[in-house]
C-alpha atoms as a PDB file:
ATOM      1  CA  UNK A   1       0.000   0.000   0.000  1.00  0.00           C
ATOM      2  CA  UNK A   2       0.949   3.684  -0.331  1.00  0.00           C
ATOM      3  CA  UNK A   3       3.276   4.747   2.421  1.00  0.00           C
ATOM      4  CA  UNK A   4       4.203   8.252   2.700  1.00  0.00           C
ATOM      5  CA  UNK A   5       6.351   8.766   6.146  1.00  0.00           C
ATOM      6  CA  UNK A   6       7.912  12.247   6.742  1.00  0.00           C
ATOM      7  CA  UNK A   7      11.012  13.145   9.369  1.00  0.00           C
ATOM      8  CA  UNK A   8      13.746  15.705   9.952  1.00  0.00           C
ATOM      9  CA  UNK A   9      11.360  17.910  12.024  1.00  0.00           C
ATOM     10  CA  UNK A  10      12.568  19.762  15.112  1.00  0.00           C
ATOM     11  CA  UNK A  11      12.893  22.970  16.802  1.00  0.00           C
ATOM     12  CA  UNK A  12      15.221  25.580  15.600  1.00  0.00           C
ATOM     13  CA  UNK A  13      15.972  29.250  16.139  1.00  0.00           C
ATOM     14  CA  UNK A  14      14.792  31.789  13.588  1.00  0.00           C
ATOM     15  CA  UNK A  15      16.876  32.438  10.816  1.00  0.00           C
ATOM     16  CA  UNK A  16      17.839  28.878  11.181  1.00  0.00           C
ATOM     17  CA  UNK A  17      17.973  25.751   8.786  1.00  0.00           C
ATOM     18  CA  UNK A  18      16.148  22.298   8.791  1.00  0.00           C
ATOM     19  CA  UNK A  19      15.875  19.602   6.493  1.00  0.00           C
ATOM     20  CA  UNK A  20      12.737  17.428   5.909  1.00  0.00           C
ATOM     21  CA  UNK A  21      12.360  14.159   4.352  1.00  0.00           C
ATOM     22  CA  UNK A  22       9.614  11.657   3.280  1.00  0.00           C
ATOM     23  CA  UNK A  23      10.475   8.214   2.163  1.00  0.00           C
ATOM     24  CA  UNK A  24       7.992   7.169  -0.555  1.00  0.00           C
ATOM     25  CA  UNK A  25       6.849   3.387  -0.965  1.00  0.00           C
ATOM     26  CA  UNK A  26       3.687   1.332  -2.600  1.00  0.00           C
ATOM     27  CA  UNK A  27       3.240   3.317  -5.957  1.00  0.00           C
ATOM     28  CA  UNK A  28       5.513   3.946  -9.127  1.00  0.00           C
ATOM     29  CA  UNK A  29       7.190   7.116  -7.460  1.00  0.00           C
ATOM     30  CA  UNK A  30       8.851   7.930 -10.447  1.00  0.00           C
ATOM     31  CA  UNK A  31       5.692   8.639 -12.579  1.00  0.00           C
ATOM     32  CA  UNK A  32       4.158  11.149  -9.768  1.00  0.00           C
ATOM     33  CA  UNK A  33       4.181  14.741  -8.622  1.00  0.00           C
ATOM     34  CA  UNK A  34       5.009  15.330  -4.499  1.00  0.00           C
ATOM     35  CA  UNK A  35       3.728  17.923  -2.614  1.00  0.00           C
ATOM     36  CA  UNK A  36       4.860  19.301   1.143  1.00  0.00           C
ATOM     37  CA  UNK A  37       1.920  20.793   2.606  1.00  0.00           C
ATOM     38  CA  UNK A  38       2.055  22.344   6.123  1.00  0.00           C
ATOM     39  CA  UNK A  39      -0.508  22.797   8.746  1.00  0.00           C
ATOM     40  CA  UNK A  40      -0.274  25.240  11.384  1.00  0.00           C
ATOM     41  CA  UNK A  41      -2.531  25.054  14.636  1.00  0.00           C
ATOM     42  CA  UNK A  42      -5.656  27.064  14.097  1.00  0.00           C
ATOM     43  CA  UNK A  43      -5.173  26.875  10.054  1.00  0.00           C
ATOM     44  CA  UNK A  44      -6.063  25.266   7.131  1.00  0.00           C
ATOM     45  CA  UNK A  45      -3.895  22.655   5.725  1.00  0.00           C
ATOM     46  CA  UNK A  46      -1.548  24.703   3.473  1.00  0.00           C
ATOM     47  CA  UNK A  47       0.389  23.794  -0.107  1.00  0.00           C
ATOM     48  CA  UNK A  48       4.252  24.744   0.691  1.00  0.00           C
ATOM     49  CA  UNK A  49       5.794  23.202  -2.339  1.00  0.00           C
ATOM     50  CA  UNK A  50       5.446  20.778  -5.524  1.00  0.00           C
ATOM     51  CA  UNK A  51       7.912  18.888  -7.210  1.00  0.00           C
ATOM     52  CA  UNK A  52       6.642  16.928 -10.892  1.00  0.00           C
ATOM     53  CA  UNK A  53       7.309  13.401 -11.622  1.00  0.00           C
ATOM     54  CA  UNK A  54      10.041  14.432 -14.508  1.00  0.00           C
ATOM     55  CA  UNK A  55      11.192  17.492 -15.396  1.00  0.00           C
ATOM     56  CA  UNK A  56       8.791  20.247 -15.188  1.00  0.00           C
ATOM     57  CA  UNK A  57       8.928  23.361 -12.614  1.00  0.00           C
ATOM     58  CA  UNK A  58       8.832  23.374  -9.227  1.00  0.00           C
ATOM     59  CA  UNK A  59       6.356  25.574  -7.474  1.00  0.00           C
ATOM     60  CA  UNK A  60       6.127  27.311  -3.901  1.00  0.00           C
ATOM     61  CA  UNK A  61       3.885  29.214  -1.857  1.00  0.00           C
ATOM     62  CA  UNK A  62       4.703  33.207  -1.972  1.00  0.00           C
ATOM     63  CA  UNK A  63       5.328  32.993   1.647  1.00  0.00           C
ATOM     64  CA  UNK A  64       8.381  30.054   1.622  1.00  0.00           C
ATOM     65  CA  UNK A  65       9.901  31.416  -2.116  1.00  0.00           C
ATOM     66  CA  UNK A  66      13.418  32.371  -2.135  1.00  0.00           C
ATOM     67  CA  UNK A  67      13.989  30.396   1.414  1.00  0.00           C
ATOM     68  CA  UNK A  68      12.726  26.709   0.568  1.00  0.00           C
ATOM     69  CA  UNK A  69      13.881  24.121  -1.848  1.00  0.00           C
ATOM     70  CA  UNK A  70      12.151  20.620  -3.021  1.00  0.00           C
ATOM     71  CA  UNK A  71      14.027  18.107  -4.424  1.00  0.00           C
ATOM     72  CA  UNK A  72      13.546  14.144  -4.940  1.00  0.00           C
ATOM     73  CA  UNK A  73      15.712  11.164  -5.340  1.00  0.00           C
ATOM     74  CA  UNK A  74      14.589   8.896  -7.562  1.00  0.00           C
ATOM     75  CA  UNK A  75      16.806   5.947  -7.040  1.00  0.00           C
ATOM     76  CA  UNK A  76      15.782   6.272  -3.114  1.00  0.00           C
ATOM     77  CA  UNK A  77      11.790   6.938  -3.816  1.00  0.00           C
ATOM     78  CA  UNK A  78      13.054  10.001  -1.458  1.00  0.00           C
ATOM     79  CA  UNK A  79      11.491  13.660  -1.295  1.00  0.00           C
ATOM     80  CA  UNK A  80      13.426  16.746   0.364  1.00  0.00           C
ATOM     81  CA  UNK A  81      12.112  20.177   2.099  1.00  0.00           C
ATOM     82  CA  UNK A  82      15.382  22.568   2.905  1.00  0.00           C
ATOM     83  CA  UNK A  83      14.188  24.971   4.566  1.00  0.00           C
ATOM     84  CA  UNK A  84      16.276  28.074   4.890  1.00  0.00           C
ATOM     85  CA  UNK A  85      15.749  31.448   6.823  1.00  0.00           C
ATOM     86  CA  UNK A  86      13.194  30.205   8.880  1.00  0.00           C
ATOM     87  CA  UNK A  87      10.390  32.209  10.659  1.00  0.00           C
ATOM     88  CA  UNK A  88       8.200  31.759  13.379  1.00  0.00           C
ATOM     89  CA  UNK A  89       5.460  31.898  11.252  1.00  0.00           C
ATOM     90  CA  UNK A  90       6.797  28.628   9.317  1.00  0.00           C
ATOM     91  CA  UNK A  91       5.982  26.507  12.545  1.00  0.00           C
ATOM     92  CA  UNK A  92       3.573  23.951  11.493  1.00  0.00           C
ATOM     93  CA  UNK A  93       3.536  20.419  10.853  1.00  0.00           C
ATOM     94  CA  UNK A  94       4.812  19.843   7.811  1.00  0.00           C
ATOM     95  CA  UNK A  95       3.386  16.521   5.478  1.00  0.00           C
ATOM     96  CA  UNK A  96       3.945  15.023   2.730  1.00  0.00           C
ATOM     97  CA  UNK A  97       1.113  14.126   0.119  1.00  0.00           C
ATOM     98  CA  UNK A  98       0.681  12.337  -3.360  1.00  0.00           C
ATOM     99  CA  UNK A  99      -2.308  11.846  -5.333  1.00  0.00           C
ATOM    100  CA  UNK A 100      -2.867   8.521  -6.540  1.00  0.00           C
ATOM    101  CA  UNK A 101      -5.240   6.732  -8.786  1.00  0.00           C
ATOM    102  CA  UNK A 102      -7.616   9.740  -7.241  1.00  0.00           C
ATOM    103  CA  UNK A 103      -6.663   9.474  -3.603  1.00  0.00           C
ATOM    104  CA  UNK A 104      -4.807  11.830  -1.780  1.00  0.00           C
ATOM    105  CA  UNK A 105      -2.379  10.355   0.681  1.00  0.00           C
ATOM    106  CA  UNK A 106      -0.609  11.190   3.425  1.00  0.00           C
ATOM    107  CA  UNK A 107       2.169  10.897   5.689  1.00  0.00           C
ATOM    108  CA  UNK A 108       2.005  11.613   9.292  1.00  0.00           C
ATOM    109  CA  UNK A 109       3.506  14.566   9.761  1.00  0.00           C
ATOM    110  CA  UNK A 110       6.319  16.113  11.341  1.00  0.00           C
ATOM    111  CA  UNK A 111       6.371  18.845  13.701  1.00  0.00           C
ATOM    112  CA  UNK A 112       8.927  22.296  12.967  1.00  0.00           C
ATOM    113  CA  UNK A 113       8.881  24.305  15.766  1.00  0.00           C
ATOM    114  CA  UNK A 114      10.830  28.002  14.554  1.00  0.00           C
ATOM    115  CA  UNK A 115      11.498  29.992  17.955  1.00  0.00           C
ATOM    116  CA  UNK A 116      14.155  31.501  19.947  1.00  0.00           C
END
């Protein structure tokens, strides 16, 4: 089955740095777009970033342009989130999501806490 599961989460200072990953398993990961969403408490479930199956441009929210990068490793069915420049306002839980054969699926999360 689809397995999404997400780590690298923490706490970290403003202006600090963080990493996120999300190992990918159960569906041809090369053929398929990954998103990181984020959800902060209080707030809707938010996009952050998109990465295409081949090719293609990647695409970020306004707020995490310029300080976030996606990337994915094929070979290791892997997805990446450095995040740069952090703010407190970037403290969410951050997942990771694919849609396939019309289901949305999920990881479980991981928490980025951004304060001093």
């Amino acid at each position: 089955q689809v397995q999404l599961v997400e780590s690298g989460g923490g706490l970290v200072q403003p202006g600090g740095s963080l990493r996120l990953s999300c190992a990918a398993s159960g569906f041809p990961f090369t053929l398929y777009a990954i998103r990181w969403y984020r959800q902060a408490p209080g707030k809707e479930r938010e996009l952050v970033a998109t990465i295409p199956s081949a090719g293609g441009t990647l695409n970020y929210a306004d707020s995490v342009k310029g300080r976030f990068t996606i990337s994915r490793d094929n070979d290791k069915k892997m997805v990446y989130l450095q995040m740069s420049s952090l703010k407190p306002e970037d403290t969410a839980v951050y997942y990771c999501n694919v849609f396939y054969r019309l289901v949305h699926y999920w990881g479980q999360g991981t928490q980025v806490t951004v304060s001093s």
